[in-house]
C-alpha atoms as a PDB file:
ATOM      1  CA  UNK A   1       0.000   0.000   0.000  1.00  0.00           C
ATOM      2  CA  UNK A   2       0.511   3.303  -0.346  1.00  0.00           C
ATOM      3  CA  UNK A   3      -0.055   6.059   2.262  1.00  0.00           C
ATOM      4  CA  UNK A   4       0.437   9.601   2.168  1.00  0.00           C
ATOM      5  CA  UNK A   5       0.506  11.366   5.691  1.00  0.00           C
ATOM      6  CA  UNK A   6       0.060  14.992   6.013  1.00  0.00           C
ATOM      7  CA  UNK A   7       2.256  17.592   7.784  1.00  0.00           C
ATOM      8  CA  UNK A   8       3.883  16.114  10.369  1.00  0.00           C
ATOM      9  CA  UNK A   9       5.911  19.234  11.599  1.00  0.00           C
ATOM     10  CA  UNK A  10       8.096  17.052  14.330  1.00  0.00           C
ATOM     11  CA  UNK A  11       4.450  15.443  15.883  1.00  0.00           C
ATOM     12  CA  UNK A  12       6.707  11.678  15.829  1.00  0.00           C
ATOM     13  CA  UNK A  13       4.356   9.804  18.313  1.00  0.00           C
ATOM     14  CA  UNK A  14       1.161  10.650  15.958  1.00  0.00           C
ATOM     15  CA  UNK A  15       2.920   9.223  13.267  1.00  0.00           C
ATOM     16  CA  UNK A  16       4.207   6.279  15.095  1.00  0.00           C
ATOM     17  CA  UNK A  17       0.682   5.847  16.151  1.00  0.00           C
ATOM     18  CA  UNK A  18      -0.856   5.963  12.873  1.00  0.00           C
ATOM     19  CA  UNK A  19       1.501   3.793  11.088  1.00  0.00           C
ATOM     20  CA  UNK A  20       1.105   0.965  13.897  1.00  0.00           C
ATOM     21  CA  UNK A  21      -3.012   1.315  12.984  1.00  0.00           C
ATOM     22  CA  UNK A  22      -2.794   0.821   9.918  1.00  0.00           C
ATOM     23  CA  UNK A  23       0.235  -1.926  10.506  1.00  0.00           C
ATOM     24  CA  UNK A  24       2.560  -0.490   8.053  1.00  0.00           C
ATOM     25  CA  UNK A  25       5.028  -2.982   7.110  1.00  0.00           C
ATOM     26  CA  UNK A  26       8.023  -0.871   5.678  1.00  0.00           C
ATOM     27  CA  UNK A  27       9.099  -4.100   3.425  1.00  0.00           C
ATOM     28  CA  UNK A  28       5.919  -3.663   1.250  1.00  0.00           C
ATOM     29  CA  UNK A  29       4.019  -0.514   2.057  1.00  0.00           C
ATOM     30  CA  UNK A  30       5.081   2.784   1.258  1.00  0.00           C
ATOM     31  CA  UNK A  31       4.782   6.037   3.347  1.00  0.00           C
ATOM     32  CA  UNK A  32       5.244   9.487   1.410  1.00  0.00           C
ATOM     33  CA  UNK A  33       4.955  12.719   3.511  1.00  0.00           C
ATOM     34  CA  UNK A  34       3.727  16.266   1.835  1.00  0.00           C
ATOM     35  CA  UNK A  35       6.415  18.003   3.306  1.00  0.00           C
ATOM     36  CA  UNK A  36       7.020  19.392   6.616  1.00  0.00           C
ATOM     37  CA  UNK A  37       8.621  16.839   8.573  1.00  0.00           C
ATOM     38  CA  UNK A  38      10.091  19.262  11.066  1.00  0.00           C
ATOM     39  CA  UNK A  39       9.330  22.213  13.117  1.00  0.00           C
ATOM     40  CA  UNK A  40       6.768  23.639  15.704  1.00  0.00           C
ATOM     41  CA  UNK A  41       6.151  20.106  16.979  1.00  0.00           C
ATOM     42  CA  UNK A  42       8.262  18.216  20.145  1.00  0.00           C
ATOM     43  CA  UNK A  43       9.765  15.898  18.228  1.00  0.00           C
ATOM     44  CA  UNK A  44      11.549  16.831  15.085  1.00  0.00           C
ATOM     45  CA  UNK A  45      14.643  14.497  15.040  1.00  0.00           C
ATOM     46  CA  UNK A  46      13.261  11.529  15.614  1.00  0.00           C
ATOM     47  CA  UNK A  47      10.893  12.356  12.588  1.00  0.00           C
ATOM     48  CA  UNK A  48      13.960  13.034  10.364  1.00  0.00           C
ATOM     49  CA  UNK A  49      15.703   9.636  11.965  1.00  0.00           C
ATOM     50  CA  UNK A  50      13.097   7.580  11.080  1.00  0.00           C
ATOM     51  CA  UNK A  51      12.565   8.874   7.329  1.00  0.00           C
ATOM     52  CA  UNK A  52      16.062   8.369   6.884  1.00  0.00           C
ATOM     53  CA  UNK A  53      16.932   5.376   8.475  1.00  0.00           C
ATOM     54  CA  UNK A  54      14.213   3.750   6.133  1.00  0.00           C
ATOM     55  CA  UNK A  55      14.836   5.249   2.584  1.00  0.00           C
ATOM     56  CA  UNK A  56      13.179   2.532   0.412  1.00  0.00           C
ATOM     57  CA  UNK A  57       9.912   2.611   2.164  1.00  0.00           C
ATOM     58  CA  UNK A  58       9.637   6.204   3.207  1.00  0.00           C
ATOM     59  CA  UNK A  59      10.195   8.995   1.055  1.00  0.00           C
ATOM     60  CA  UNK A  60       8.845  13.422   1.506  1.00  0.00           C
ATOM     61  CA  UNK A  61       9.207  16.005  -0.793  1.00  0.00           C
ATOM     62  CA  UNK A  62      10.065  19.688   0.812  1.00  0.00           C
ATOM     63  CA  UNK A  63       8.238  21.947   2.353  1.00  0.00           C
ATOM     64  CA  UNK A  64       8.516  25.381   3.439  1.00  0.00           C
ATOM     65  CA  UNK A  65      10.204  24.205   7.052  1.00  0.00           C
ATOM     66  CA  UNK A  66      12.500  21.714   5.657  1.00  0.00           C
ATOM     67  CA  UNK A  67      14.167  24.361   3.501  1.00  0.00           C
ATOM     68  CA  UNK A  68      14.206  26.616   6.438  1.00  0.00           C
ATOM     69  CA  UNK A  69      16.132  24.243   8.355  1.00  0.00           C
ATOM     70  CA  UNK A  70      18.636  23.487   5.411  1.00  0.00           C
ATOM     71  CA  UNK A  71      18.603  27.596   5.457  1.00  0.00           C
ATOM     72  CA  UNK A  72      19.403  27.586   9.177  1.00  0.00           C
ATOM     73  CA  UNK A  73      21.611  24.657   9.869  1.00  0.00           C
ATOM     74  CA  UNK A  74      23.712  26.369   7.253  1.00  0.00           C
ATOM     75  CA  UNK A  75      23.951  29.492   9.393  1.00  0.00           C
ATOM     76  CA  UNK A  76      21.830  31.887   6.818  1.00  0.00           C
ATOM     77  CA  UNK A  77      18.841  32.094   8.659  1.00  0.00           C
ATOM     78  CA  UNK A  78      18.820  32.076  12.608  1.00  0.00           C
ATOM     79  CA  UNK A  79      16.084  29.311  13.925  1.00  0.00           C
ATOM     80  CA  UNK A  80      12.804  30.342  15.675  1.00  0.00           C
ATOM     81  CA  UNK A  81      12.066  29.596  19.290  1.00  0.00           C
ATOM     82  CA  UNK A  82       8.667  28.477  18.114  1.00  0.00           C
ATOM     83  CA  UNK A  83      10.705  26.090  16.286  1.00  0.00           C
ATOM     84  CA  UNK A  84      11.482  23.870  18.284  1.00  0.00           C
ATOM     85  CA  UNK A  85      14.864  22.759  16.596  1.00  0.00           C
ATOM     86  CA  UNK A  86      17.509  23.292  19.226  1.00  0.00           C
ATOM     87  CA  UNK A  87      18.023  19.212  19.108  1.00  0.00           C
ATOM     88  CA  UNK A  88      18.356  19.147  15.648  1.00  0.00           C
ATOM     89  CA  UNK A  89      20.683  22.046  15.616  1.00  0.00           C
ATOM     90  CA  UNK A  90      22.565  20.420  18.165  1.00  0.00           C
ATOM     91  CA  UNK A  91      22.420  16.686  16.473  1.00  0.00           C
ATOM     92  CA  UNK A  92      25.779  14.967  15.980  1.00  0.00           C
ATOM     93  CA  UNK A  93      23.990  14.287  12.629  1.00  0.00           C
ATOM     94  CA  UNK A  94      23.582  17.758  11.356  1.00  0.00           C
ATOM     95  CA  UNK A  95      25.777  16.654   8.086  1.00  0.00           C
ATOM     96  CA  UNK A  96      23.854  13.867   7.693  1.00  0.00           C
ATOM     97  CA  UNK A  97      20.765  15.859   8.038  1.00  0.00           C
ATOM     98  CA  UNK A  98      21.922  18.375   5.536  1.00  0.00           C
ATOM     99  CA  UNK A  99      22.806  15.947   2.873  1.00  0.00           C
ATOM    100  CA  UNK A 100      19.183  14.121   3.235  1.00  0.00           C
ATOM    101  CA  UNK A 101      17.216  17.439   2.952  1.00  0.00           C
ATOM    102  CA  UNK A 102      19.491  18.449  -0.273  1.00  0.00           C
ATOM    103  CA  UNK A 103      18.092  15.122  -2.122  1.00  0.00           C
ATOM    104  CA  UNK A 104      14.822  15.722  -1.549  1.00  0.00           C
ATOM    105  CA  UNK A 105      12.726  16.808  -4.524  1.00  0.00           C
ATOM    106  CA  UNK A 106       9.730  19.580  -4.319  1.00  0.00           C
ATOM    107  CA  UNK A 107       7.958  17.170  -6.438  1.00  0.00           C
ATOM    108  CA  UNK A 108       6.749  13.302  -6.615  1.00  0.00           C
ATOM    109  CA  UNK A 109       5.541  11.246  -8.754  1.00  0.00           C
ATOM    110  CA  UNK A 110       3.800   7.631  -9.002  1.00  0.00           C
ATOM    111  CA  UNK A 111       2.685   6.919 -12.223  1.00  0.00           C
ATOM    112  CA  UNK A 112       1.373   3.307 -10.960  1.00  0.00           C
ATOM    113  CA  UNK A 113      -1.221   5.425  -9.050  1.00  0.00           C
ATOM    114  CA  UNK A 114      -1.590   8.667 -11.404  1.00  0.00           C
ATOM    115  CA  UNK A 115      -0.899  10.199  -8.055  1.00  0.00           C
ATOM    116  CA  UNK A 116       1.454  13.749  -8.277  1.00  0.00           C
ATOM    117  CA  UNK A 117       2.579  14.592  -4.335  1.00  0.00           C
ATOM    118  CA  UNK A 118       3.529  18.498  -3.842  1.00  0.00           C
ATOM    119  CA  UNK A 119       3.887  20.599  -0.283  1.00  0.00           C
ATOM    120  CA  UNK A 120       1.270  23.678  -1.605  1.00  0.00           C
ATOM    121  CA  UNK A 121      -0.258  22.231  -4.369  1.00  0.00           C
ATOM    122  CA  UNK A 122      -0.368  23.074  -7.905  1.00  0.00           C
ATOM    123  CA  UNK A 123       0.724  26.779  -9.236  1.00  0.00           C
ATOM    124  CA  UNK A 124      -1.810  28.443 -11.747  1.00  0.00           C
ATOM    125  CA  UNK A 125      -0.962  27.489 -15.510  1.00  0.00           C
ATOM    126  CA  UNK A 126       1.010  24.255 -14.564  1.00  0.00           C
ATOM    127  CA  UNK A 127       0.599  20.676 -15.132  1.00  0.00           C
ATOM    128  CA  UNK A 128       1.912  17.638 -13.912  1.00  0.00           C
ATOM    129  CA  UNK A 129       4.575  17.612 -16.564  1.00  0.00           C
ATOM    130  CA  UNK A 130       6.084  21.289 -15.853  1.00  0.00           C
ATOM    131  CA  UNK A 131       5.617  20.628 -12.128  1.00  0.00           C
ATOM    132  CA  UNK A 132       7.938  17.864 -11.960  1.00  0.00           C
ATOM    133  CA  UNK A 133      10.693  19.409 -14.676  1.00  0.00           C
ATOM    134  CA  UNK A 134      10.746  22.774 -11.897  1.00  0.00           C
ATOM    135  CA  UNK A 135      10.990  20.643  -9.332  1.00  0.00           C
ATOM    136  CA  UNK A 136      14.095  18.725 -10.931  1.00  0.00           C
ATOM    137  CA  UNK A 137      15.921  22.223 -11.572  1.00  0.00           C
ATOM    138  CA  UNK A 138      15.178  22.892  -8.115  1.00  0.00           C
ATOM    139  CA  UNK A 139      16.898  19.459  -7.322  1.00  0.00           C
ATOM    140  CA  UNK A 140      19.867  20.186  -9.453  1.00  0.00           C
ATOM    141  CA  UNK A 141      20.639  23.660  -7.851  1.00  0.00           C
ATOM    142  CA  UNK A 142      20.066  21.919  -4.280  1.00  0.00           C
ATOM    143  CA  UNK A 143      22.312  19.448  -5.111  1.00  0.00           C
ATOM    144  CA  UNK A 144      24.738  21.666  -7.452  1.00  0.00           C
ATOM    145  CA  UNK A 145      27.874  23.400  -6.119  1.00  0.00           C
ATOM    146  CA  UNK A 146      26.178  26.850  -5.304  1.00  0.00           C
ATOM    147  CA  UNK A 147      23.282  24.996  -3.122  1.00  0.00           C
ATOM    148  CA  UNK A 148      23.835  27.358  -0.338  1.00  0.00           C
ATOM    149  CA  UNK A 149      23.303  30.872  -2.769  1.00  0.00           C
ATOM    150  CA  UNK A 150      19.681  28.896  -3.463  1.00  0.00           C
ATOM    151  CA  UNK A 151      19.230  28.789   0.375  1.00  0.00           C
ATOM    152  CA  UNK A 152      20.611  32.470   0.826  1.00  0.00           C
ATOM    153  CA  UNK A 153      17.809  33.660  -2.508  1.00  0.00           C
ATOM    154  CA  UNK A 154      15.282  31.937  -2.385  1.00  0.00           C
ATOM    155  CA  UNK A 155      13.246  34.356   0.523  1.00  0.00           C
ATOM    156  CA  UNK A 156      11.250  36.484  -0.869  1.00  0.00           C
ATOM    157  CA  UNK A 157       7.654  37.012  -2.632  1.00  0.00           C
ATOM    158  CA  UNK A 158       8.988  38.059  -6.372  1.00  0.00           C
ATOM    159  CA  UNK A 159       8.061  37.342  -8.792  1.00  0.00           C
ATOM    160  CA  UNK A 160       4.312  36.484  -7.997  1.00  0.00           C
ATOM    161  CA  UNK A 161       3.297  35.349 -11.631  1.00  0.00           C
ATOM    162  CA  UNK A 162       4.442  32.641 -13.960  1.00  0.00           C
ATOM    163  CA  UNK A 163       5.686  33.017 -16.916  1.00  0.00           C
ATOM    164  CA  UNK A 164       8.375  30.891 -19.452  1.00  0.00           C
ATOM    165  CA  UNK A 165      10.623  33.978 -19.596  1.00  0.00           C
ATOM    166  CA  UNK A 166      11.724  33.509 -15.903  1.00  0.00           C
ATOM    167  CA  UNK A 167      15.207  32.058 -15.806  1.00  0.00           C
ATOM    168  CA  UNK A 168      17.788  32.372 -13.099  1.00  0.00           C
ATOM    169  CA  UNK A 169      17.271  33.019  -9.306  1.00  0.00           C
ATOM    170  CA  UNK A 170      13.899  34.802 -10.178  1.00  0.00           C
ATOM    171  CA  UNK A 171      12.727  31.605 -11.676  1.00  0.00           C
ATOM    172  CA  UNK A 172      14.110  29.344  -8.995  1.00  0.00           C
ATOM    173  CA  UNK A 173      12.399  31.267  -5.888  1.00  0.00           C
ATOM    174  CA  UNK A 174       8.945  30.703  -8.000  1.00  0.00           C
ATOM    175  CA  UNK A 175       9.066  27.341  -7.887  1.00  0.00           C
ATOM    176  CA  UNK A 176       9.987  27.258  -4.391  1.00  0.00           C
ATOM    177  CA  UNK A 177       7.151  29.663  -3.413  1.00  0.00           C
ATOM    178  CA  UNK A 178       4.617  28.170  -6.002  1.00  0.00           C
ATOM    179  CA  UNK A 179       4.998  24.531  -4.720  1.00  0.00           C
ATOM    180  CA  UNK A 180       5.803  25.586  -0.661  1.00  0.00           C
ATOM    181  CA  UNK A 181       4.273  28.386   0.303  1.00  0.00           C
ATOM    182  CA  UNK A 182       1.458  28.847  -1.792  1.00  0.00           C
ATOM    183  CA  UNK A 183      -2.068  28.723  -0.442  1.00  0.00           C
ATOM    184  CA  UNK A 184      -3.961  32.215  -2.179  1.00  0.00           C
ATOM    185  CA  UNK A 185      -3.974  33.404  -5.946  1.00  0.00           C
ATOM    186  CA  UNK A 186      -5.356  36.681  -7.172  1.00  0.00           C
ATOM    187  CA  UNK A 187      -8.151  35.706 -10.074  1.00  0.00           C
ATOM    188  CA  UNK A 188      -5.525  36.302 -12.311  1.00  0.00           C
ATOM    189  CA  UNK A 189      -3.610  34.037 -11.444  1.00  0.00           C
ATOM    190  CA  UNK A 190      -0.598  34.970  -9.400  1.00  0.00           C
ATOM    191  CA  UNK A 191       0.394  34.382  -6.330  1.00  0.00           C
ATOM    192  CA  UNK A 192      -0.539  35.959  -2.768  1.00  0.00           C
ATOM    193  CA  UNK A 193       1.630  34.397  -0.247  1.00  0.00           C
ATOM    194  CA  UNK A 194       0.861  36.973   2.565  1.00  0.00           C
ATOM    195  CA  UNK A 195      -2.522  36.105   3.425  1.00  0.00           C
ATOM    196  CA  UNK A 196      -2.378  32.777   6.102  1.00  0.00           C
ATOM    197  CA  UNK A 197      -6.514  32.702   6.532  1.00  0.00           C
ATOM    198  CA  UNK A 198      -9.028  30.603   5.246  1.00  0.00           C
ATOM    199  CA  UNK A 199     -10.604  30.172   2.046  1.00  0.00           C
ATOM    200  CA  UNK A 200     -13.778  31.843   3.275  1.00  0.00           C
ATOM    201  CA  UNK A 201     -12.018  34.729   4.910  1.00  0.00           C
ATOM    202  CA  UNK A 202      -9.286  35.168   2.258  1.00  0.00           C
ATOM    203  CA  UNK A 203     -12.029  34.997  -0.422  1.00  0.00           C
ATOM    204  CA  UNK A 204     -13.410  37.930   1.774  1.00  0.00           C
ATOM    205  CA  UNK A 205     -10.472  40.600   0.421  1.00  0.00           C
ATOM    206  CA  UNK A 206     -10.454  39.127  -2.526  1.00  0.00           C
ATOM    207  CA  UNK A 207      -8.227  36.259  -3.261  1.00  0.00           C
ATOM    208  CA  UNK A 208      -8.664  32.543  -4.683  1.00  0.00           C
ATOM    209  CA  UNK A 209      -7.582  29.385  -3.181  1.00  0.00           C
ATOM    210  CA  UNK A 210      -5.277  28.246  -5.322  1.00  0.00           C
ATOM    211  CA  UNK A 211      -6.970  24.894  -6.548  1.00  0.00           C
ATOM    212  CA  UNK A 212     -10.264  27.001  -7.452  1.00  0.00           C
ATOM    213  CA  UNK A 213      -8.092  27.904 -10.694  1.00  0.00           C
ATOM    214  CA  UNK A 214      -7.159  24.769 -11.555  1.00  0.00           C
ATOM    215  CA  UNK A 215      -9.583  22.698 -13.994  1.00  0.00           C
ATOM    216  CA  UNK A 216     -10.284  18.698 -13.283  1.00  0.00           C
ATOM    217  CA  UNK A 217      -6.961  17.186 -13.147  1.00  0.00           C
ATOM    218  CA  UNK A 218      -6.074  13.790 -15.093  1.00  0.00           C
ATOM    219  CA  UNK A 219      -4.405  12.584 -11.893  1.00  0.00           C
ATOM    220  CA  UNK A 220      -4.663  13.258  -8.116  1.00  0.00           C
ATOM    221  CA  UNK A 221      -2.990  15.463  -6.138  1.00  0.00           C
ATOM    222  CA  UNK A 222      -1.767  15.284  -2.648  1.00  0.00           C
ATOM    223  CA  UNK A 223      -0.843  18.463  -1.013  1.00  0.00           C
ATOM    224  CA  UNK A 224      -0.612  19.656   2.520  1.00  0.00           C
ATOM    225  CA  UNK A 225       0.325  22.774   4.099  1.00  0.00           C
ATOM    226  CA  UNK A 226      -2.953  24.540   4.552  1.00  0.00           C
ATOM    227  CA  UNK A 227      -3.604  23.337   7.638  1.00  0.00           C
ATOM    228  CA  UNK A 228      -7.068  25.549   8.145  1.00  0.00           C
ATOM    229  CA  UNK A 229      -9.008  23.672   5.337  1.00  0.00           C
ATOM    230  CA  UNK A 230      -8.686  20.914   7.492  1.00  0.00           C
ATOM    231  CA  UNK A 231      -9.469  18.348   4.863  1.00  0.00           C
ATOM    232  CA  UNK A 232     -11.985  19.731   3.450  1.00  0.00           C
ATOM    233  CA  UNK A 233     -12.095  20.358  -0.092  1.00  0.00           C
ATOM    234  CA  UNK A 234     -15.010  19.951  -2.591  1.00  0.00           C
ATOM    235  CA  UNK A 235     -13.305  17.712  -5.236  1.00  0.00           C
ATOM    236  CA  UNK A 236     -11.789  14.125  -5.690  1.00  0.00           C
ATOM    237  CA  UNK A 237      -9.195  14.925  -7.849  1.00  0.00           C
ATOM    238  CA  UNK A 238      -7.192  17.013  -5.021  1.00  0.00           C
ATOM    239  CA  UNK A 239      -6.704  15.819  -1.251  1.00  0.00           C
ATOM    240  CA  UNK A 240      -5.397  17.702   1.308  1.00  0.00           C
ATOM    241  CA  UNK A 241      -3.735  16.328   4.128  1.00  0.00           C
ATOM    242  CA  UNK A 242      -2.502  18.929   6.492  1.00  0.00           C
ATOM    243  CA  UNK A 243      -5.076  18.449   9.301  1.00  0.00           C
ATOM    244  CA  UNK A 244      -3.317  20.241  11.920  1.00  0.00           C
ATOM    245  CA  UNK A 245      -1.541  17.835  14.159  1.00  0.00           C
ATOM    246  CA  UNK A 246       1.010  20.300  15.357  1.00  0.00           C
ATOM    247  CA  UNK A 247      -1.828  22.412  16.666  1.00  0.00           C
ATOM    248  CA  UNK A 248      -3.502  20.249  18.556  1.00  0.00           C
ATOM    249  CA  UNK A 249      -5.990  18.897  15.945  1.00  0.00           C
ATOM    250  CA  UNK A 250      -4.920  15.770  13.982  1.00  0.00           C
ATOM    251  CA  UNK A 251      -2.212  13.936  11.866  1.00  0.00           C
ATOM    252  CA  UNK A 252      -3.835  12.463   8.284  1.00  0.00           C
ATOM    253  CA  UNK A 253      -2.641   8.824   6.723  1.00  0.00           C
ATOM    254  CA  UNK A 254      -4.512   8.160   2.895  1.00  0.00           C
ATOM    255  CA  UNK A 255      -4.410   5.139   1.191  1.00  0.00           C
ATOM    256  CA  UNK A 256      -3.975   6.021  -2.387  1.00  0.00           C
ATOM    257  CA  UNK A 257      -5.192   2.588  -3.220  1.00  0.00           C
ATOM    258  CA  UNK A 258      -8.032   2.102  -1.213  1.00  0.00           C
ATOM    259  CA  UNK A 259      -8.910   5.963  -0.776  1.00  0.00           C
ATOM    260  CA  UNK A 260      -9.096   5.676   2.720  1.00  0.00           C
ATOM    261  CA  UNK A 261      -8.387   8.596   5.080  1.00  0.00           C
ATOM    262  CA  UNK A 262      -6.925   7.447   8.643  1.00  0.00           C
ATOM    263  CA  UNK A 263      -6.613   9.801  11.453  1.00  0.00           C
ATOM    264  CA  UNK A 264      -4.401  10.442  14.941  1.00  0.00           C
ATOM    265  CA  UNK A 265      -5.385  13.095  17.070  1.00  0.00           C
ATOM    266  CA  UNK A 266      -2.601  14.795  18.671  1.00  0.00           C
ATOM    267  CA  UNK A 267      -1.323  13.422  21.688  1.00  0.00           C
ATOM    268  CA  UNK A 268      -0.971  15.846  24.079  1.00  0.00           C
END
C-alpha cells in the first residue's frame, strides 16, 4: 500500500501511532509525507531519523520548514524559538541531516497510481509535466555546487506570476514559493503568499484558493500545508492532508489505493 501522511511538523508519536493502525510494514508498504517533517512540533529528530533510516519505504518532498532548516543549519537564517529545533541544531547528525534534505525533490511522482505529491499544491498554468521538470531544476541547484546561494535567494515574494521567460534566481524562488508556500492566488492568477486565513475569509479581500483555478486534473494530487481547510475540499481529484496535528488537531494517513483517510489526534 501506499499512504500519504500529512504535515507532520516534528508530531513523531502521531505518526508512530498511525503507522502501527494501519500496521505499516516498511518491506511492502510505502509512506510518502507532503512536506514538513520538522518544526513547531516536540519531536523533530526523531521524525527526520526515522525517514532516513528507512529510505526505500519512506520517502517526503520539501516543504517550506525543511528548507528553512537546510537555510538555518547552514547558518543563513537564525532558527525560531517556536521552532522547536535546538536538538536538531545540536544533532551529531547535522551533516547527515543536511545531505538528506538536499536530495529531496519539491515534487513526486507515481505513475502506478496517477498520483502527483507536492507541499502547496499546484501553481496556476502548470501541469503535472512542468511541475515535476521545476521541481528537478530545483533538485539540481540543491544538489549543485552553489546549493547554499539557493538557500541564501530563495526568501522572498517576487516574482508572484508565472511566466516561461523567468530564468535564473527569479525563476528558482517561484518554484519554491509556487509549490511551498502557496495557499492564495489573485483571479488572475498569481500568487498571494501573505494572506495565512481561510478560504472563506481570504475569499473575503479578494483572493482565490489556489486549486479554485485549476480545472479537473487527469491525476490526483496530494498536497498539505494549509492546515485551516482541514481536509476539506469539494473535489476528488485534489486531497489535502494537512489536518493540523502540530496544533492540537490531527495527523492524516490516505491510502492512495483504497482511498481511505486514517486519522491520529494529537497526543498531548
Amino acid at each position: 500500500m501506499h499512504y500519504v501522511v500529512g504535515d507532520i511538523q516534528g508530531c513523531y508519536r502521531e505518526l508512530m501511532a498511525l503507522l502501527e493502525k494501519v500496521a505499516f510494514n516498511p518491506s511492502s508498504d510505502r509512506l510518502i509525507a507532503v512536506g514538513d517533517l520538522v518544526a513547531r512540533g516536540p519531536n523533530s529528530l526523531d521524525v527526520l531519523r526515522f525517514f532516513m533510516r528507512h529510505p526505500e519505504s519512506c520517502q517526503t518532498v520539501l516543504g517550506n520548514h525543511d528548507l528553512n532548516l537546510l537555510a538555518v543549519l547552514c547558518d543563513l537564517r537564525k532558527a525560531k524559538k517556536s521552532d522547536l529545533l535546538d536538538e536538531v541544531l545540536a544533532s551529531p547528525e547535522r551533516g547527515a541531516i543536511i545531505d538528506y534534505l538536499r536530495r529531496q525533490p519539491l515534487a513526486l511522482w507515481f505513475n502506478e497510481l496517477k498520483l502527483l505529491v507536492t507541499h502547496a499544491g499546484l501553481p496556476p498554468l502548470w501541469d503535472c509535466q512542468r511541475t515535476l521538470a521545476a521541481s528537478s531544476l530545483v533538485s539540481q541547484a540543491l544538489q549543485g555546487d552553489d546549493w547554499q546561494q539557493l538557500l541564501a535567494d530563495m526568501y522572498g515574494d517576487q516574482p508572484d506570476s508565472w511566466s516561461p521567460e523567468l530564468c535564473g534566481t527569479p525563476l528558482l524562488r517561484y518554484i519554491i514559493n509556487g509549490l511551498t508556500r502557496m495557499r492564495f492566488c489573485r483571479p488572475d492568477g498569481s500568487l498571494d503568499l501573505k494572506c495565512k486565513l481561510g478560504p472563506a475569509e481570504g475569499a473575503k479581500q479578494g483572493f482565490v484558493p489556489w486549486f479554485e483555478l485549476q480545472p479537473p486534473l487527469p491525476f490526483t494530487l496530494a498536497f498539505g500545508h494549509w492546515a485551516s481547510l482541514q481536509g476539506a475540499l469539494p473535489r476528488s481529484d485534489i486531497k489535502a492532508l494537512d489536518t493540523g496535528c502540530v496544533w492540537g488537531e490531527s495527523l492524516t494517513l490516505w491510502c492512495a489505493e483504497t482511498d481511505t483517510l486514517h486519522q491520529q489526534i494529537a497526543i498531548s
